[in-house]
Protein backbone atom coordinates (compact mmCIF):
# COMPACT_ATOMS: atom_id res chain seq x y z
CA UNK A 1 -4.70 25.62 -15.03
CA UNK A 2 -2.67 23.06 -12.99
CA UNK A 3 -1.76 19.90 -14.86
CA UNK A 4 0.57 16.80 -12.88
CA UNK A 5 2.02 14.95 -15.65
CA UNK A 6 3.31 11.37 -14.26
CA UNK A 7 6.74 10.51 -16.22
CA UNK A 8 7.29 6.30 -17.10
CA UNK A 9 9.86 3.95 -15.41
CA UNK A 10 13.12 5.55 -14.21
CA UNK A 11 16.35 3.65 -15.80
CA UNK A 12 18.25 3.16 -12.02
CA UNK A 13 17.59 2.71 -8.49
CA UNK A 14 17.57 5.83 -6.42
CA UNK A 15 21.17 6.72 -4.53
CA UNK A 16 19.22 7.95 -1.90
CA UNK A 17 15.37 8.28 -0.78
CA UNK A 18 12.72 10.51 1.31
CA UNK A 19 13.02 10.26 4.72
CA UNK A 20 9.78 11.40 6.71
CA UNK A 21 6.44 10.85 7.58
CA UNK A 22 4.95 10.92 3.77
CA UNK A 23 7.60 8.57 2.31
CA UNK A 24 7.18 6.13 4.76
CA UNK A 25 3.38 6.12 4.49
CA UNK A 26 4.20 4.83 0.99
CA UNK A 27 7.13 2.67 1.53
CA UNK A 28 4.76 1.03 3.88
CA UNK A 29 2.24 0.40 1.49
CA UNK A 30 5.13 -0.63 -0.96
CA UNK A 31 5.81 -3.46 1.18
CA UNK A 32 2.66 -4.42 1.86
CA UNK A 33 0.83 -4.59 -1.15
CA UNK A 34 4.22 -4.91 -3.31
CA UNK A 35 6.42 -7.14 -1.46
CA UNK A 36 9.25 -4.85 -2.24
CA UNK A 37 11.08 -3.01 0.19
CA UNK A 38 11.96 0.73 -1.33
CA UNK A 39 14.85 2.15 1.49
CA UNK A 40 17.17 -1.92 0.72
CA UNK A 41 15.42 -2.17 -2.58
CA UNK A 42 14.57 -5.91 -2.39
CA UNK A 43 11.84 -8.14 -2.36
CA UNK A 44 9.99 -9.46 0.76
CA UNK A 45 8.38 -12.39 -1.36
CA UNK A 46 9.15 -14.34 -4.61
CA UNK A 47 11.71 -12.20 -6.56
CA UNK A 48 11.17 -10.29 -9.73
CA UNK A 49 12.87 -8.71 -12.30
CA UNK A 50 15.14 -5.05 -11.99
CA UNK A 51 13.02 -3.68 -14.09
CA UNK A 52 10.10 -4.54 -11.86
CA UNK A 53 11.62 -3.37 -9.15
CA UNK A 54 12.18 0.69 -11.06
CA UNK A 55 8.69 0.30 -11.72
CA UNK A 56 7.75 -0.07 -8.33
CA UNK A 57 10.22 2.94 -7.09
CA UNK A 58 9.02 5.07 -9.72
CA UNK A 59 5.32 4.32 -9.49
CA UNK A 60 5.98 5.22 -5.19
CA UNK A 61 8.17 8.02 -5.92
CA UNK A 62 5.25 9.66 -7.80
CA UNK A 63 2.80 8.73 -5.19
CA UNK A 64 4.60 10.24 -2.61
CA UNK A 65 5.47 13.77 -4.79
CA UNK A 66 1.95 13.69 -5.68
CA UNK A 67 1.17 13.85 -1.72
CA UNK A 68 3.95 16.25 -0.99
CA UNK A 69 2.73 18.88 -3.60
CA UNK A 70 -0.87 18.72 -2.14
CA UNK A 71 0.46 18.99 1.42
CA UNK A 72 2.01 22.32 -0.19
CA UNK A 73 -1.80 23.32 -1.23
CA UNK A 74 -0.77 22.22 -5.44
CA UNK A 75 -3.94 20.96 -6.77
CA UNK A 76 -4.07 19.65 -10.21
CA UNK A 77 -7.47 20.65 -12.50
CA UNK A 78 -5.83 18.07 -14.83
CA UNK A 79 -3.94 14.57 -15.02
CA UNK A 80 -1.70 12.96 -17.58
CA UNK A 81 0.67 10.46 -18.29
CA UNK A 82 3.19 8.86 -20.26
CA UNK A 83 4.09 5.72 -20.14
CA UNK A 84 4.27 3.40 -17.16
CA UNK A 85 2.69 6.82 -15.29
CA UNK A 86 -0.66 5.65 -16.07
CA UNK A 87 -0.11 4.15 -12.51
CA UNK A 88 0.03 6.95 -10.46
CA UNK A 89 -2.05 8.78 -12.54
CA UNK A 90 -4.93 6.66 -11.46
CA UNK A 91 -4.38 7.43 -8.07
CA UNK A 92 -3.98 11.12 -8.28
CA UNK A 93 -7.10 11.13 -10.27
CA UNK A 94 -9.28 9.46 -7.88
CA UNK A 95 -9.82 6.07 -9.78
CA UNK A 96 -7.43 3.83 -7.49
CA UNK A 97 -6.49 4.10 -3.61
CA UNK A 98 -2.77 3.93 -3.94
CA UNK A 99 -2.08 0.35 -2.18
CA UNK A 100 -4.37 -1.01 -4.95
CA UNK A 101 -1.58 1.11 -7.76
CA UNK A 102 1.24 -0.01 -6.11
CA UNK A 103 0.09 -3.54 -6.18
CA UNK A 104 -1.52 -4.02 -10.04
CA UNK A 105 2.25 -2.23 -10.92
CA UNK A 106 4.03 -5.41 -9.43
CA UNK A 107 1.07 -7.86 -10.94
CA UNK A 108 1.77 -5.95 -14.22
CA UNK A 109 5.49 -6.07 -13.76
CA UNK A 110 5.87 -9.74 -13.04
CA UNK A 111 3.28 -10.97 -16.33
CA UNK A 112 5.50 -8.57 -18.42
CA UNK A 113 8.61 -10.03 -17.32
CA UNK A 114 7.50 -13.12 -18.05
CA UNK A 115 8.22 -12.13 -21.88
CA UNK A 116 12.21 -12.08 -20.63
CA UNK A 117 12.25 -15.14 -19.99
CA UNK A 118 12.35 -16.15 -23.19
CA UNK A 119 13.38 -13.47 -25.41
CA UNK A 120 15.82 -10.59 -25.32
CA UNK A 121 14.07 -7.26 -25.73
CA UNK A 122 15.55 -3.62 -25.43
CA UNK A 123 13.97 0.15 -25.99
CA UNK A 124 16.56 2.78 -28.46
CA UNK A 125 16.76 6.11 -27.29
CA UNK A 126 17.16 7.79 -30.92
CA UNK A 127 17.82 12.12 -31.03
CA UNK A 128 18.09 13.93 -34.04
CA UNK A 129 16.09 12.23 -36.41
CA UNK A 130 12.36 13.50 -37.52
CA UNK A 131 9.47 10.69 -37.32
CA UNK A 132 9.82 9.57 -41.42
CA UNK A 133 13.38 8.06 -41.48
CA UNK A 134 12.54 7.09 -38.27
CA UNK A 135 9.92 4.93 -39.35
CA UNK A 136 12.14 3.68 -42.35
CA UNK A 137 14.35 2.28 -40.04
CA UNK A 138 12.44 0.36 -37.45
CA UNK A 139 10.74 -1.22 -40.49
CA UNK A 140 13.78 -2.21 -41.92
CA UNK A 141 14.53 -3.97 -38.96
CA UNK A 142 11.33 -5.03 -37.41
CA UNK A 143 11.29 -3.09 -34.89
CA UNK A 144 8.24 -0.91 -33.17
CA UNK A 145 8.19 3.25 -32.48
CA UNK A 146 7.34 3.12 -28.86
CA UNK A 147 7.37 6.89 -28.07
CA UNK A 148 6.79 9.86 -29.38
CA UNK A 149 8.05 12.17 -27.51
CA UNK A 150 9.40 15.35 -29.73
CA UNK A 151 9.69 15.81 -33.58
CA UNK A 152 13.44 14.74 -33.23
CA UNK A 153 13.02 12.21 -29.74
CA UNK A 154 11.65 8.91 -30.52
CA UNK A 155 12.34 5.83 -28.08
CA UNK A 156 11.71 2.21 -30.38
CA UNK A 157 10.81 -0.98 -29.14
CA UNK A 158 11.56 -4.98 -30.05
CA UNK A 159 14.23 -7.60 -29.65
CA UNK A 160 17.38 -7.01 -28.40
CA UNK A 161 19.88 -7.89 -31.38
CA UNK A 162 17.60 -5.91 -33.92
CA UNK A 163 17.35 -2.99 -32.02
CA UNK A 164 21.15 -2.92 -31.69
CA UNK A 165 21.06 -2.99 -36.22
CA UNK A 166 18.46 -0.11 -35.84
CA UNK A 167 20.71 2.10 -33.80
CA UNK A 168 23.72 1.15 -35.81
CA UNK A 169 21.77 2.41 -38.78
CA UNK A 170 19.88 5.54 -37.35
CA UNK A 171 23.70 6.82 -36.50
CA UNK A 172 24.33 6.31 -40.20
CA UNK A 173 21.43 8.46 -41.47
CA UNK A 174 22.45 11.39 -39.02
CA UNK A 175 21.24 10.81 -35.59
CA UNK A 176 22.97 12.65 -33.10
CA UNK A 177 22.44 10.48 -30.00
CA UNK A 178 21.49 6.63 -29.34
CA UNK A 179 21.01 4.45 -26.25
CA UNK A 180 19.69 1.17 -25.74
CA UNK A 181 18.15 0.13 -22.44
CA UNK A 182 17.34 -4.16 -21.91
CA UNK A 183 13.67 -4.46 -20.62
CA UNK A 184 11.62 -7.25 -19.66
CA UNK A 185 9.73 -6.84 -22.66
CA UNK A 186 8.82 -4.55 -26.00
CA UNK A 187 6.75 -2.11 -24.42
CA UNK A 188 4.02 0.20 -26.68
CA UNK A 189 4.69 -2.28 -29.70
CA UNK A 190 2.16 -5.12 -31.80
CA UNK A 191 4.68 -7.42 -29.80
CA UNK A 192 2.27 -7.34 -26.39
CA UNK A 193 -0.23 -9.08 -27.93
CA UNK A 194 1.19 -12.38 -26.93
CA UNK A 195 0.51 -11.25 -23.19
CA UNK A 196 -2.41 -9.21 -23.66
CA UNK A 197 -4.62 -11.81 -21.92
CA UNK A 198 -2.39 -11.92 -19.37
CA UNK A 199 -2.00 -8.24 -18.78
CA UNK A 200 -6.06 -7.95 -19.23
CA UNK A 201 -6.86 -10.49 -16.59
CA UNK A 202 -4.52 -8.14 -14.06
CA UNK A 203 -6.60 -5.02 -14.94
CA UNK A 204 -10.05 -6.57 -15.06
CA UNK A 205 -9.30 -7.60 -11.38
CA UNK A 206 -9.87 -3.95 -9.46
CA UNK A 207 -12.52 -1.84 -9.29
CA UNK A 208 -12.14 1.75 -11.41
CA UNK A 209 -13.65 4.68 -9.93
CA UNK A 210 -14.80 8.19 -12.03
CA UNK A 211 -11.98 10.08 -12.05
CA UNK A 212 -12.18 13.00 -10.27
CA UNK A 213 -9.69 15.17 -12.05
CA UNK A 214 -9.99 14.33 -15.65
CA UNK A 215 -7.38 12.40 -16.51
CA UNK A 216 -5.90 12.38 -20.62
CA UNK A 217 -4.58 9.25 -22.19
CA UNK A 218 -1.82 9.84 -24.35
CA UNK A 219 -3.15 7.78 -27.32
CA UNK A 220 -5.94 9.88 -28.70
CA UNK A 221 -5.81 12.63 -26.16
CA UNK A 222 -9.20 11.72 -24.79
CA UNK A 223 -10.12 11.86 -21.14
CA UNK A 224 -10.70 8.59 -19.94
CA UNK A 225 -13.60 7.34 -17.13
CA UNK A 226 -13.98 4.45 -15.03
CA UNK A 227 -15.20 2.15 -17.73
CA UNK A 228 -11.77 2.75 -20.27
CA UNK A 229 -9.86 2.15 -17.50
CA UNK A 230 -8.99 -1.61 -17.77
CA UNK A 231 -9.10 -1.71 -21.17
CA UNK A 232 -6.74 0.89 -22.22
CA UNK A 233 -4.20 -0.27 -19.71
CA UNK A 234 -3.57 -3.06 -21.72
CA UNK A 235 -4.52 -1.14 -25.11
CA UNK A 236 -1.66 1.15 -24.29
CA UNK A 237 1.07 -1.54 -23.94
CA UNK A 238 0.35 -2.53 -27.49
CA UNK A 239 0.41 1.25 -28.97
CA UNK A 240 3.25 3.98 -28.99
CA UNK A 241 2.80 6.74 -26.78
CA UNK A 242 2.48 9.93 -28.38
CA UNK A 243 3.79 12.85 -25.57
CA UNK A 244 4.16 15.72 -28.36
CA UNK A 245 0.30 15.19 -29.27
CA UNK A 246 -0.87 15.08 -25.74
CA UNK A 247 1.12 18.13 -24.43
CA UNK A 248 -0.17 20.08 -27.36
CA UNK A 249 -3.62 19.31 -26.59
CA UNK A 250 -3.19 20.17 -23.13
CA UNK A 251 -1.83 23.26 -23.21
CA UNK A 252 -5.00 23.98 -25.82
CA UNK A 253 -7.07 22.51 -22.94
CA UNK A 254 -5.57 25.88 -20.88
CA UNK A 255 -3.02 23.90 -18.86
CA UNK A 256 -0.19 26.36 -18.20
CA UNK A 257 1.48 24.96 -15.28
CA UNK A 258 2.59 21.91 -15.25
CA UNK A 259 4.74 19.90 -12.87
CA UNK A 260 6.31 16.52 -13.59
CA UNK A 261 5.38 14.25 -10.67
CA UNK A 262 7.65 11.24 -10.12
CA UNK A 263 11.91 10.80 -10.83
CA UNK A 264 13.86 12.94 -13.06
CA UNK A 265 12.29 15.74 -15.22
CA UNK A 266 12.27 13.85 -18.53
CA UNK A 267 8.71 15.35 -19.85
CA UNK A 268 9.77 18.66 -18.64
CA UNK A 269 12.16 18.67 -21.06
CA UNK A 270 10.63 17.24 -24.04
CA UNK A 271 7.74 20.31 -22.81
CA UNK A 272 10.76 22.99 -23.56
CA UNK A 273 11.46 21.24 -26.61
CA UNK A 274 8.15 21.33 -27.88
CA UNK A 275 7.40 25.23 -26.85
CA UNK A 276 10.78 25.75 -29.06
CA UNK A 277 9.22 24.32 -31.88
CA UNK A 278 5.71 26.12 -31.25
CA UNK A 279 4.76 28.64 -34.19
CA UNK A 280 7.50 27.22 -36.64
């Protein structure tokens, strides 16, 4: 069984982009119902935030791989996501036409970012630690686990300056690799809640249809319909995802192939990682 797996927000603008017939279809549409132009990545309208902006670009790369694989005759009999790929997801499932995706991602984008304007928030990368310490730590300095992505790949979510304390202190307990990456604001944590009727009002605006491919949410690993839709969209920005879980239950679904439709091939490898760990 096919499965399309749509990966979150890339981290930088694209050195280069599609060129042809497909891409343009969606850069069009990009402009349109975005007001960002992909190929001079810039916006046609009132500006935005960057990380707007990698939202957009990763929400039309996936769009447009998602239309290049069934060109090829790749048909999915499943749908998931992690992440900011809830997007694209919709559209590959049949809920959303893609113009209406690309637009309720820069609606999205812009009431998140309004969180950055008055707070510093960042996301920590943290390898190498399992899920309990982990835990310790973002308590200790009140901080959120956004993802769960492996045993030993976690990314954590809040304020800028205390997520810098949590990294200093998950090196000092044995992690073997930390990042921290600003955002607009502390995605999959408690911490949306302040925007939540914000974010809702976005989401209650379009119209949902059945999915046609069932599509898994990467909460409880439940396919969702038409009438979850708007609600877990904004559900999801207040919980972590959990990636581990919901490639576990897919594969028990009888998903064997799976191919990661958007930038980079993050999930793919958290998928390897997983398989390693399979049995033990």
């Amino acid at each position: 069984m096919i499965c399309f797996i749509f990966p979150g927000q890339p981290l930088a603008p694209p050195a280069t982009l599609p060129d042809d017939p497909l891409f343009r279809e969606i850069a069009d549409l990009a402009r349109e119902r975005a007001a960002f132009d992909l190929p001079s990545f810039s916006w046609l309208g009132p500006p935005a935030t960057d990380q707007v902006a990698l939202q957009i670009y990763g929400v039309a790369m996936s769009l447009y791989r998602t239309r290049q694989l069934r060109e090829d005759g790749v048909t999915p009999q499943r749908v998931a996501e992690h992440s900011m790929g809830i997007y694209p997801a919709l559209a590959a499932a049949g809920a959303l036409p893609a113009g209406e995706v690309l637009e309720l991602t820069a609606r999205s984008g812009r009431a998140m970012a309004a969180m950055g304007a008055t707070n510093q928030y960042a996301l920590g990368c943290i390898v190498g630690l399992t899920l309990e310490p982990l835990l310790a730590i973002a308590e200790n300095n009140g901080i959120f686990l956004a993802n769960h992505n492996t045993s030993r790949h976690f990314l954590l979510s809040g304020e800028r300056g205390r997520m810098e304390e949590a990294c200093a202190e998950a090196l000092a307990h044995g992690a073997f690799s930390v990042k921290i990456f600003p955002c607009d604001a502390p995605l999959h944590s408690p911490l949306m809640g302040e925007i939540a009727d914000d974010l809702t009002a976005v989401f209650a605006d379009y119209r949902y249809r059945e999915p046609a491919i069932p599509l898994m949410d990467h909460i409880e690993q439940e396919f969702l319909t038409a009438a979850d839709l708007a609600s877990f969209m904004t559900r999801e920005l207040t919980l972590p995802v959990n990636w581990e879980r919901t490639y576990r239950a897919l594969r028990r679904g009888g998903c064997s192939r799976f191919h990661e439709v958007g930038v980079g091939d993050s999930l793919k490898k958290y998928n390897r990682w997983i398989e390693s760990e399979t049995g033990r």
